[in-house]
N, C-alpha and C. Protein backbone atom coordinates (compact mmCIF):
# COMPACT_ATOMS: atom_id res chain seq x y z
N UNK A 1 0.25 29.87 2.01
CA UNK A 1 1.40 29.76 1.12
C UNK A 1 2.44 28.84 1.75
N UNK A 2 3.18 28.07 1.05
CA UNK A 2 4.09 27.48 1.41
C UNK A 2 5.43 28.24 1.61
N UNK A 3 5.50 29.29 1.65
CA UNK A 3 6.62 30.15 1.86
C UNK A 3 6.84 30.49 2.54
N UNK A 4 6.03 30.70 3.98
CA UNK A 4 5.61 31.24 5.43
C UNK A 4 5.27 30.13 6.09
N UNK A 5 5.78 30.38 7.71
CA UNK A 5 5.04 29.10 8.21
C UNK A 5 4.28 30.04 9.11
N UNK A 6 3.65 29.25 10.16
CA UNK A 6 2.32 29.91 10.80
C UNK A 6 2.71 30.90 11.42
N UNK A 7 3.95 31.39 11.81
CA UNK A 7 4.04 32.66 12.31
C UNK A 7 3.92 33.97 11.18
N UNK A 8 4.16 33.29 9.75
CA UNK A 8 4.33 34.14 9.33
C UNK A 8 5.93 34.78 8.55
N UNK A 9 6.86 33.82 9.09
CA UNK A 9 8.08 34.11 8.98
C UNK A 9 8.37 33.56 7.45
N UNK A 10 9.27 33.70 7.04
CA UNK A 10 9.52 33.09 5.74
C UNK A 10 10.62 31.94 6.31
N UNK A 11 9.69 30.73 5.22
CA UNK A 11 10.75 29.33 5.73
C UNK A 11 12.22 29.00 5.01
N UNK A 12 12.92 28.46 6.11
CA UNK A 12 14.75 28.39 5.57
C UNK A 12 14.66 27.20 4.93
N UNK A 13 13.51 26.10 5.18
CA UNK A 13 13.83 25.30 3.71
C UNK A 13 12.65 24.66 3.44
N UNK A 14 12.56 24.15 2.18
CA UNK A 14 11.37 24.09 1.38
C UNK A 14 10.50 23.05 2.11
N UNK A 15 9.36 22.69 1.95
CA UNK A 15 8.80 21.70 2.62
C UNK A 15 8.02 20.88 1.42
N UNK A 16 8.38 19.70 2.11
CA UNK A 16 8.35 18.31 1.25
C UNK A 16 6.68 18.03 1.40
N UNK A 17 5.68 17.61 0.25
CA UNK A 17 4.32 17.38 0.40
C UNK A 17 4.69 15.70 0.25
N UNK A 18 3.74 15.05 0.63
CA UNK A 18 3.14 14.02 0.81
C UNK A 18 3.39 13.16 -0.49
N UNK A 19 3.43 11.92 -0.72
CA UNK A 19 3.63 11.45 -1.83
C UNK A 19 1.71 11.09 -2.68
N UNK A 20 1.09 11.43 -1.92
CA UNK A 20 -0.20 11.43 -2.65
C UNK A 20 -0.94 12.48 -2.55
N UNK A 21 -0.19 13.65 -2.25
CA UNK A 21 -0.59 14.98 -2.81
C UNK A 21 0.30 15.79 -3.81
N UNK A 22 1.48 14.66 -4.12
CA UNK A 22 2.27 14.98 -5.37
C UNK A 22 1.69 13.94 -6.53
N UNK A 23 0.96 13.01 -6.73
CA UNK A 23 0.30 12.06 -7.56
C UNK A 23 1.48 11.23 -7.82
N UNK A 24 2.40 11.04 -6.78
CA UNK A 24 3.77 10.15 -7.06
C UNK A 24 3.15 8.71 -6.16
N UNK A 25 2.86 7.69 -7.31
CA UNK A 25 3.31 6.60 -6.62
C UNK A 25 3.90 5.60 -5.78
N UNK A 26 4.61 5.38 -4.81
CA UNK A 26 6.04 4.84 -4.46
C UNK A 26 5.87 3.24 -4.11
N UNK A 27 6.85 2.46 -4.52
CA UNK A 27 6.28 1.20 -4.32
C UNK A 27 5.41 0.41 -5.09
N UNK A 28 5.48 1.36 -6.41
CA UNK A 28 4.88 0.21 -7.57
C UNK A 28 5.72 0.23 -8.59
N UNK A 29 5.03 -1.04 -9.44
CA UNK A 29 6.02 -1.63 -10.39
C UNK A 29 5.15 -1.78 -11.96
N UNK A 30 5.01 -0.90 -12.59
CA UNK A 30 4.01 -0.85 -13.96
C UNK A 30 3.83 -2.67 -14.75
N UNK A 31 2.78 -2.68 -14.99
CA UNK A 31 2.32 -4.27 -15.66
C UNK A 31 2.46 -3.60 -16.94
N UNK A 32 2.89 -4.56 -18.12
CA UNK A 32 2.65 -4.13 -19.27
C UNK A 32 1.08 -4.58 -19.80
N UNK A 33 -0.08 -3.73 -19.65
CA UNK A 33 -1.40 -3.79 -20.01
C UNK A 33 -1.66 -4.26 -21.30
N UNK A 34 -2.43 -5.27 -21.57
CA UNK A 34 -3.22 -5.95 -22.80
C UNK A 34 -4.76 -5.21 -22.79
N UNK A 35 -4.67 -4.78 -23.85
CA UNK A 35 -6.29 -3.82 -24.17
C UNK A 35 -7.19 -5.17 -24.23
N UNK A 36 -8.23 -5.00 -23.00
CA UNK A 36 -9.23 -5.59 -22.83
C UNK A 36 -10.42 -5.45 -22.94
N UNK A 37 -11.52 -5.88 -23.75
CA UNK A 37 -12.58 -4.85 -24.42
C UNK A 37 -13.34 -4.57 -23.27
N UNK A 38 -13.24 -5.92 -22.75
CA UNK A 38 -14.54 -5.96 -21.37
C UNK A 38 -13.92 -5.70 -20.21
N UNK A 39 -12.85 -5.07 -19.68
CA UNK A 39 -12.55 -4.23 -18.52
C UNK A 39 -12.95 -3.46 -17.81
N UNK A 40 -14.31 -2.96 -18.55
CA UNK A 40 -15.11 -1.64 -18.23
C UNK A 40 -14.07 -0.47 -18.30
N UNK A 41 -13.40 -0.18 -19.65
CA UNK A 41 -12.74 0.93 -19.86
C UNK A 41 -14.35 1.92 -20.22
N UNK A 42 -14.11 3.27 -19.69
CA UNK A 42 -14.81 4.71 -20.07
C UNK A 42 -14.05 5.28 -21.31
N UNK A 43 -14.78 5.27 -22.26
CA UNK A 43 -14.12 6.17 -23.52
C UNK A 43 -15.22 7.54 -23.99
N UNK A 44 -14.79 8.31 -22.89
CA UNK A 44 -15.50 9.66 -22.48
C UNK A 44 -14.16 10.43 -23.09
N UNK A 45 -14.15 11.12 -23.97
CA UNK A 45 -13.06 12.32 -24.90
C UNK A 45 -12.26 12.58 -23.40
N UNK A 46 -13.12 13.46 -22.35
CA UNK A 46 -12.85 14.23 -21.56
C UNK A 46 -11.90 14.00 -20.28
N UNK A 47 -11.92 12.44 -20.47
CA UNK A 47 -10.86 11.78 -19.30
C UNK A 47 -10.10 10.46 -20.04
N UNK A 48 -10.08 10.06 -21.37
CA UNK A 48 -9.56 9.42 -22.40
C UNK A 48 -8.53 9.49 -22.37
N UNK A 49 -7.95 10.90 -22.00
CA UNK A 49 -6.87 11.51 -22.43
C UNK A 49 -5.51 11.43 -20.75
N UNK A 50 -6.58 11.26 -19.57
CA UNK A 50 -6.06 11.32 -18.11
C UNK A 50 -5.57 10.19 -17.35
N UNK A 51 -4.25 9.48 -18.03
CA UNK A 51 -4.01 8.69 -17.69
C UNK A 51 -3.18 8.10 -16.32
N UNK A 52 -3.19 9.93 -15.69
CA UNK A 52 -2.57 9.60 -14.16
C UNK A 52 -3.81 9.68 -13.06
N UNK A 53 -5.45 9.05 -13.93
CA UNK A 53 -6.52 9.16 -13.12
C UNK A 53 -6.79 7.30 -12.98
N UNK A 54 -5.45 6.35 -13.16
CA UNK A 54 -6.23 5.08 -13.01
C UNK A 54 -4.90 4.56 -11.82
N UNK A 55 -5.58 3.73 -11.41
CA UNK A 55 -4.70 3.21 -10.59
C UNK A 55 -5.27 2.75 -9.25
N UNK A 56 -4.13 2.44 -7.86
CA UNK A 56 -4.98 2.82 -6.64
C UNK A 56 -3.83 3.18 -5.87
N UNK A 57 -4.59 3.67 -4.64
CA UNK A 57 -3.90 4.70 -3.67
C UNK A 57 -3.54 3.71 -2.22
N UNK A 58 -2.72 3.51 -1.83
CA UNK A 58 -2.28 2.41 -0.47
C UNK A 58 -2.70 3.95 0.94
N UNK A 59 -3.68 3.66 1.85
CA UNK A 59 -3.47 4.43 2.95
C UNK A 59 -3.59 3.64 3.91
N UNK A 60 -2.26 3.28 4.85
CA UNK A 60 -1.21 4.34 5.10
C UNK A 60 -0.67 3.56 3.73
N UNK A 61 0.73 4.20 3.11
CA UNK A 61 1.09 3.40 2.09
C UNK A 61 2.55 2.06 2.73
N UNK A 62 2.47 2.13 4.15
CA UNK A 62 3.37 1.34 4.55
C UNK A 62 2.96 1.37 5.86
N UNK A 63 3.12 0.00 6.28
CA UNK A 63 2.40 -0.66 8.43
C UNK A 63 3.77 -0.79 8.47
N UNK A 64 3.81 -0.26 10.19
CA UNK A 64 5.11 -0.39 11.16
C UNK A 64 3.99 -1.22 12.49
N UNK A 65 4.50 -2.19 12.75
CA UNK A 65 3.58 -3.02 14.18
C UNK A 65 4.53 -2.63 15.45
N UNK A 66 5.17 -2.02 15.13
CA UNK A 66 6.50 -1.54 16.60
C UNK A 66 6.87 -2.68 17.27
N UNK A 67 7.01 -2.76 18.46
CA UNK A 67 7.52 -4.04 19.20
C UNK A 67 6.24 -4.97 19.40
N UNK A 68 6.46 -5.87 19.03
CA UNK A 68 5.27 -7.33 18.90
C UNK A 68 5.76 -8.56 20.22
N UNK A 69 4.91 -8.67 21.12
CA UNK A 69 5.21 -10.11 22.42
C UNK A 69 4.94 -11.12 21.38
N UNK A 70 5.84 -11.96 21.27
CA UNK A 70 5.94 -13.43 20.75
C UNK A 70 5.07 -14.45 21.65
N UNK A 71 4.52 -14.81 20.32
CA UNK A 71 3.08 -16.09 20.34
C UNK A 71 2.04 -15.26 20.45
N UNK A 72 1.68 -13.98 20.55
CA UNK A 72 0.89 -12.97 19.97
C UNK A 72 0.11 -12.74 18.42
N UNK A 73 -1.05 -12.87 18.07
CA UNK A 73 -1.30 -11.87 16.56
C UNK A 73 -1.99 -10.71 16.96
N UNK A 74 -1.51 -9.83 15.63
CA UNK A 74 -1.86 -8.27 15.80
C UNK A 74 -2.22 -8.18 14.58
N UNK A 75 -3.39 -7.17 14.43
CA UNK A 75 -3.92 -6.83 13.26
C UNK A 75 -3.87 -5.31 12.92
N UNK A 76 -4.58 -5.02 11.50
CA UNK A 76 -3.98 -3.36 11.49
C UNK A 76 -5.04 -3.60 9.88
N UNK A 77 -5.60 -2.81 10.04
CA UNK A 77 -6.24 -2.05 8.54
C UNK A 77 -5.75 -1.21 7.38
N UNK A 78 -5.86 -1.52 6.30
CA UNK A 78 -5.44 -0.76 5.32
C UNK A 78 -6.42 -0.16 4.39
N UNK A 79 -6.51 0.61 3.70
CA UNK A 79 -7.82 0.82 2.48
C UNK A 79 -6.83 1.10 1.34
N UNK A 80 -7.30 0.57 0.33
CA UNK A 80 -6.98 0.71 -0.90
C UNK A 80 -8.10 1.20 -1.56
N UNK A 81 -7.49 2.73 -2.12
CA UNK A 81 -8.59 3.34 -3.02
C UNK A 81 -8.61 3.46 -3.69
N UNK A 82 -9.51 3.40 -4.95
CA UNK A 82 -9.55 3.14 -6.51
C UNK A 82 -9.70 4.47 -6.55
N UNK A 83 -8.34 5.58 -7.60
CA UNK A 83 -8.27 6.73 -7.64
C UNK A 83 -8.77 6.46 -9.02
N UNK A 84 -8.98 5.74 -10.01
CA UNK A 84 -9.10 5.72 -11.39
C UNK A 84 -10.93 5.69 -11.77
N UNK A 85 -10.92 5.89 -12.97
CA UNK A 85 -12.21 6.12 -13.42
C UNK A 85 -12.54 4.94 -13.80
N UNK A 86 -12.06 3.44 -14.27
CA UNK A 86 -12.46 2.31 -14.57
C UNK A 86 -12.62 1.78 -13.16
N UNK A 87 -13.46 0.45 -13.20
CA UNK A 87 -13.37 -0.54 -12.17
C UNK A 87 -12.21 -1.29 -12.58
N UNK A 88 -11.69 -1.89 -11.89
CA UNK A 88 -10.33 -2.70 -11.59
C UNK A 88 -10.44 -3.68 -10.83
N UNK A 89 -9.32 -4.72 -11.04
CA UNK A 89 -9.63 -5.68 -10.09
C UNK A 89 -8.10 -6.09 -9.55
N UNK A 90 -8.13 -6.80 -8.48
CA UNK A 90 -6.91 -7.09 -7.70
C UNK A 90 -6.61 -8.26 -7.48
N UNK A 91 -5.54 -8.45 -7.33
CA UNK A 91 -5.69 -9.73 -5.94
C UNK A 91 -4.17 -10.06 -4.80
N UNK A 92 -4.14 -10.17 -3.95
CA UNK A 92 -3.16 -10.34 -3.68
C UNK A 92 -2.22 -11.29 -3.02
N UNK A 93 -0.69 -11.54 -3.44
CA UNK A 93 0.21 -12.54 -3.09
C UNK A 93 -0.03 -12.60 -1.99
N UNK A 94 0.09 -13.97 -1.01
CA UNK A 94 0.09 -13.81 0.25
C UNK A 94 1.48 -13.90 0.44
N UNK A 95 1.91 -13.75 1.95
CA UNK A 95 3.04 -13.25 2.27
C UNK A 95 3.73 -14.95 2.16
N UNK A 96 4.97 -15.73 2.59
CA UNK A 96 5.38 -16.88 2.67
C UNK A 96 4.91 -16.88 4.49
N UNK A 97 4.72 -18.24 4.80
CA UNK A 97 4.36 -18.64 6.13
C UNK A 97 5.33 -18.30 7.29
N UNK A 98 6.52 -17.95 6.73
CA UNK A 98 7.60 -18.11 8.39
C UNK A 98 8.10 -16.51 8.39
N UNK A 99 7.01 -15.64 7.58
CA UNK A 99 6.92 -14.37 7.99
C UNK A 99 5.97 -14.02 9.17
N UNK A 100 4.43 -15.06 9.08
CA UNK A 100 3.79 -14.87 10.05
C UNK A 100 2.78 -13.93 9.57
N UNK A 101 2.98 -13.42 8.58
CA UNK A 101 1.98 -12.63 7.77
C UNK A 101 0.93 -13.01 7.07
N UNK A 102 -0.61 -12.30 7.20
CA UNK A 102 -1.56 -12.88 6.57
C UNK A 102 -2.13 -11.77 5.71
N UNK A 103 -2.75 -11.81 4.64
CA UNK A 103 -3.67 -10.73 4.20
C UNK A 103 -5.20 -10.72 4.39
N UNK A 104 -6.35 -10.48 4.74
CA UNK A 104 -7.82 -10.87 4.50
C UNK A 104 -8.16 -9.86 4.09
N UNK A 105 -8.61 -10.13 2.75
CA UNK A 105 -9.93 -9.09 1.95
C UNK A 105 -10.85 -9.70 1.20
N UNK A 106 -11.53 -9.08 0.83
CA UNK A 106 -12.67 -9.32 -0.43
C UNK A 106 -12.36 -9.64 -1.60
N UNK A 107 -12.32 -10.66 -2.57
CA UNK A 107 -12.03 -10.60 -4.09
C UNK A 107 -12.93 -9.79 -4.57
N UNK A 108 -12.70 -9.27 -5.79
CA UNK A 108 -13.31 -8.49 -7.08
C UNK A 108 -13.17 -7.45 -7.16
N UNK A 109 -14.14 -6.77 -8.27
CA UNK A 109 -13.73 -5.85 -8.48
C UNK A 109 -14.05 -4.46 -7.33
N UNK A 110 -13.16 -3.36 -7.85
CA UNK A 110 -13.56 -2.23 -6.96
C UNK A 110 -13.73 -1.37 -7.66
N UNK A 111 -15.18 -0.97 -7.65
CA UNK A 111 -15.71 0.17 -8.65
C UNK A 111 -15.69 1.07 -8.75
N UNK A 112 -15.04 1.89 -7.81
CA UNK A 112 -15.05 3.47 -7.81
C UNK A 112 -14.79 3.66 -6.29
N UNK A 113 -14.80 3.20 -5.56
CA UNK A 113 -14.33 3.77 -4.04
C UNK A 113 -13.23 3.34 -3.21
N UNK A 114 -13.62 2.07 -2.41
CA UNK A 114 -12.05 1.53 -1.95
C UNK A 114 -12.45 -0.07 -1.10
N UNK A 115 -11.64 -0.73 -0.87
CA UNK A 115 -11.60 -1.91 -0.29
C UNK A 115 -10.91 -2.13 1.31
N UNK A 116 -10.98 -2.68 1.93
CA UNK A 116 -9.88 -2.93 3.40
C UNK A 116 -9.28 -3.88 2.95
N UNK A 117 -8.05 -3.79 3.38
CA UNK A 117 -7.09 -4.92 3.66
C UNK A 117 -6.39 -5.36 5.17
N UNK A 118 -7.20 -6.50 5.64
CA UNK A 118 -6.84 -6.45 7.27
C UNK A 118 -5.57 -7.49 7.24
N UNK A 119 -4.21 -6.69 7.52
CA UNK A 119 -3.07 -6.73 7.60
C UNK A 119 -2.53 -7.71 9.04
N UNK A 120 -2.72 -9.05 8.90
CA UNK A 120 -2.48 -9.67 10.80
C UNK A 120 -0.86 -10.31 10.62
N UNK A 121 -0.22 -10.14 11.79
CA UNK A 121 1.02 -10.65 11.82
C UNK A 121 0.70 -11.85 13.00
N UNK A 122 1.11 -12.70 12.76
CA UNK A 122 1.67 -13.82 14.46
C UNK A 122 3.16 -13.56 14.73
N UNK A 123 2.92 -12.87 15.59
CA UNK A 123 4.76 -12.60 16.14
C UNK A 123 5.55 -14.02 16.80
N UNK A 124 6.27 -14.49 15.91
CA UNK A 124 6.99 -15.84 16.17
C UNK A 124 8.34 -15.27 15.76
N UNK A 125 9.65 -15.75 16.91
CA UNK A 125 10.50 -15.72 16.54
C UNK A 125 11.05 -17.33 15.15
N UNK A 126 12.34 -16.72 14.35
CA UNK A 126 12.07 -18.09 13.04
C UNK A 126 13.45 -18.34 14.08
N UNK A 127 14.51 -18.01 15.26
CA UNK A 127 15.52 -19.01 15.80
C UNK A 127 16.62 -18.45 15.43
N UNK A 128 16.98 -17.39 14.83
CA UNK A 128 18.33 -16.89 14.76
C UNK A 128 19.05 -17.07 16.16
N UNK A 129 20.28 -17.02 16.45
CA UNK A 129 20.99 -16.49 17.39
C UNK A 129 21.65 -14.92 17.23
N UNK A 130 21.69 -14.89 18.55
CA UNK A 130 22.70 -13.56 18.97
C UNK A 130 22.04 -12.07 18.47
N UNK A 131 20.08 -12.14 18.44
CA UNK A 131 19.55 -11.23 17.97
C UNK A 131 19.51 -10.25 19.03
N UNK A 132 19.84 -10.59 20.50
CA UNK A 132 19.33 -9.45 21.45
C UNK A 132 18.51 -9.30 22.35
N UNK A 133 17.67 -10.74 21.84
CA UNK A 133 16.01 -10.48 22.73
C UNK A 133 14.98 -9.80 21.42
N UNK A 134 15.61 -8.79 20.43
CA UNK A 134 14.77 -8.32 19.50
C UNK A 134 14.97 -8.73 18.40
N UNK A 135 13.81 -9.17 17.28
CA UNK A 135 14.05 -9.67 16.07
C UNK A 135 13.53 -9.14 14.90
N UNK A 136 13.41 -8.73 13.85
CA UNK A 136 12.89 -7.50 12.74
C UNK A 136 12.14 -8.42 12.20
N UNK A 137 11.52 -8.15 11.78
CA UNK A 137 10.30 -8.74 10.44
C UNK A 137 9.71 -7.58 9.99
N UNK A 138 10.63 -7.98 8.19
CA UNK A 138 10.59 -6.76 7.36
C UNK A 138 9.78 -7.61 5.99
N UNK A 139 8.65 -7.04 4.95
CA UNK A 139 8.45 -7.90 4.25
C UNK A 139 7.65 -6.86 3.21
N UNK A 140 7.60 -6.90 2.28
CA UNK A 140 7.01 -6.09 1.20
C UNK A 140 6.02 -7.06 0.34
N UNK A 141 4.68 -6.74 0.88
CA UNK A 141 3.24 -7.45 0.26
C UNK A 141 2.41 -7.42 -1.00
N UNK A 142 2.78 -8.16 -1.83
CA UNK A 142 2.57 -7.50 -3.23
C UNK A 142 1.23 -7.64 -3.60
N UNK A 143 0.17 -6.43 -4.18
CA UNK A 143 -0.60 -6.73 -4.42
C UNK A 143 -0.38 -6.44 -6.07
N UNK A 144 -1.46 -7.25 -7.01
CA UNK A 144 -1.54 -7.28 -7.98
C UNK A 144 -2.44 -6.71 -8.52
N UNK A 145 -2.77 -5.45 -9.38
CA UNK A 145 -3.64 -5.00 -9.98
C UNK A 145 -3.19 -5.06 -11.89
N UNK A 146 -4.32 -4.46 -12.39
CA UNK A 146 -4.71 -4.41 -13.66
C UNK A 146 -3.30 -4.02 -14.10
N UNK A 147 -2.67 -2.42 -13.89
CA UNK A 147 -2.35 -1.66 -14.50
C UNK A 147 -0.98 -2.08 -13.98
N UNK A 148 -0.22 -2.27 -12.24
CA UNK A 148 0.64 -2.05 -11.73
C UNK A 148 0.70 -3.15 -10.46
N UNK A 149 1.58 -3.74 -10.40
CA UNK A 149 2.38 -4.52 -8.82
C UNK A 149 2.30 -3.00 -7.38
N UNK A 150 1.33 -3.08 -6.78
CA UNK A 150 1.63 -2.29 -5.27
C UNK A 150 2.75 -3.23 -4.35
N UNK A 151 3.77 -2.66 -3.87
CA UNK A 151 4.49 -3.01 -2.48
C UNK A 151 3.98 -2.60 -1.53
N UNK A 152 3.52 -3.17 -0.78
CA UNK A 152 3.15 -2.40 1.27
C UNK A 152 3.93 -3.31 1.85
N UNK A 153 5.22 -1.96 2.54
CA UNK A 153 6.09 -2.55 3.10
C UNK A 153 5.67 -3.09 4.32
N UNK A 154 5.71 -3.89 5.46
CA UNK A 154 5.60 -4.03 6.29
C UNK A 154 6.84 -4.59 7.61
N UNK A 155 6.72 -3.81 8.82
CA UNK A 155 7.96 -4.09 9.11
C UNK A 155 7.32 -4.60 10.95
N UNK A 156 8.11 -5.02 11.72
CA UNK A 156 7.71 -5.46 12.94
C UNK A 156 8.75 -5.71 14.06
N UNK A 157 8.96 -5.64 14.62
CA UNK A 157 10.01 -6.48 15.96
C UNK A 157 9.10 -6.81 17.07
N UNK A 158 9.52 -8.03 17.35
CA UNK A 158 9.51 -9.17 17.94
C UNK A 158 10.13 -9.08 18.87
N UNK A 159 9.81 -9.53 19.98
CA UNK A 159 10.37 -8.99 21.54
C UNK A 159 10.54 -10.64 21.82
């Protein structure tokens, strides 16, 4: 029960679940959808009706690279999982160049399970002054699907 914690005691305040064990999205932006015959929509009565079963799931749903040595690249994995009952297809913006950000995946579609997205940064400072020695690189990676725009934030400092 969520009312007790492992001792047993009753808890003084509520505890917050996960944003993908509440079926809450965060970080997307709805497409207005054109009915497409050949999408491979399922018109099964029984899930016709389940329209918080399409989409996809970002895990983790946001990369932190912590402190990054400059003239360095670092990489990091993502999976994107097709929670929906259609196949879908994606693709995604790449980041602008003097972020240092790259995306590599697979085009097409994803039929029912999930894809990687290998997430690489080149840690380059872009020349500000008076940063400290440390520099942020913050950037939100848009991928494009059928239904909805995903954000994966991504954030970094630069040593």
């Amino acid at each position: 029960s969520l009312m007790v914690d492992v001792t047993g005691q009753t808890r003084k305040e509520k505890v917050i679940l996960p944003s993908y064990l509440q079926w809450k999205k965060p970080n997307t932006i709805p497409n207005k959808k054109i009915e497409d015959p050949a999408s491979g929509k399922v018109s099964i009565s029984s899930v016709a009706t389940r329209q918080d079963l399409t989409g996809f799931h970002l895990i983790p749903p946001r990369v932190t690279f912590g402190v990054l040595k400059e003239g360095c690249t670092y990489a990091t994995m993502v999976i994107m999982k097709n929670v929906g009952v259609n196949f879908s297809r994606f693709r995604v913006k790449q980041p602008p160049p003097h972020t240092g950000l790259r995306v590599m995946y697979t085009p097409g579609p994803v039929a029912g399970l999930q894809v990687e997205l290998e997430i690489e940064i080149f840690a380059m400072l872009i020349g500000r002054k008076d940063t400290g020695g440390l520099e942020e690189v913050s950037h939100d990676i848009e991928i494009l699907t059928e239904t909805e725009t995903l954000l994966l934030p991504v954030k970094a400092n630069i040593l």
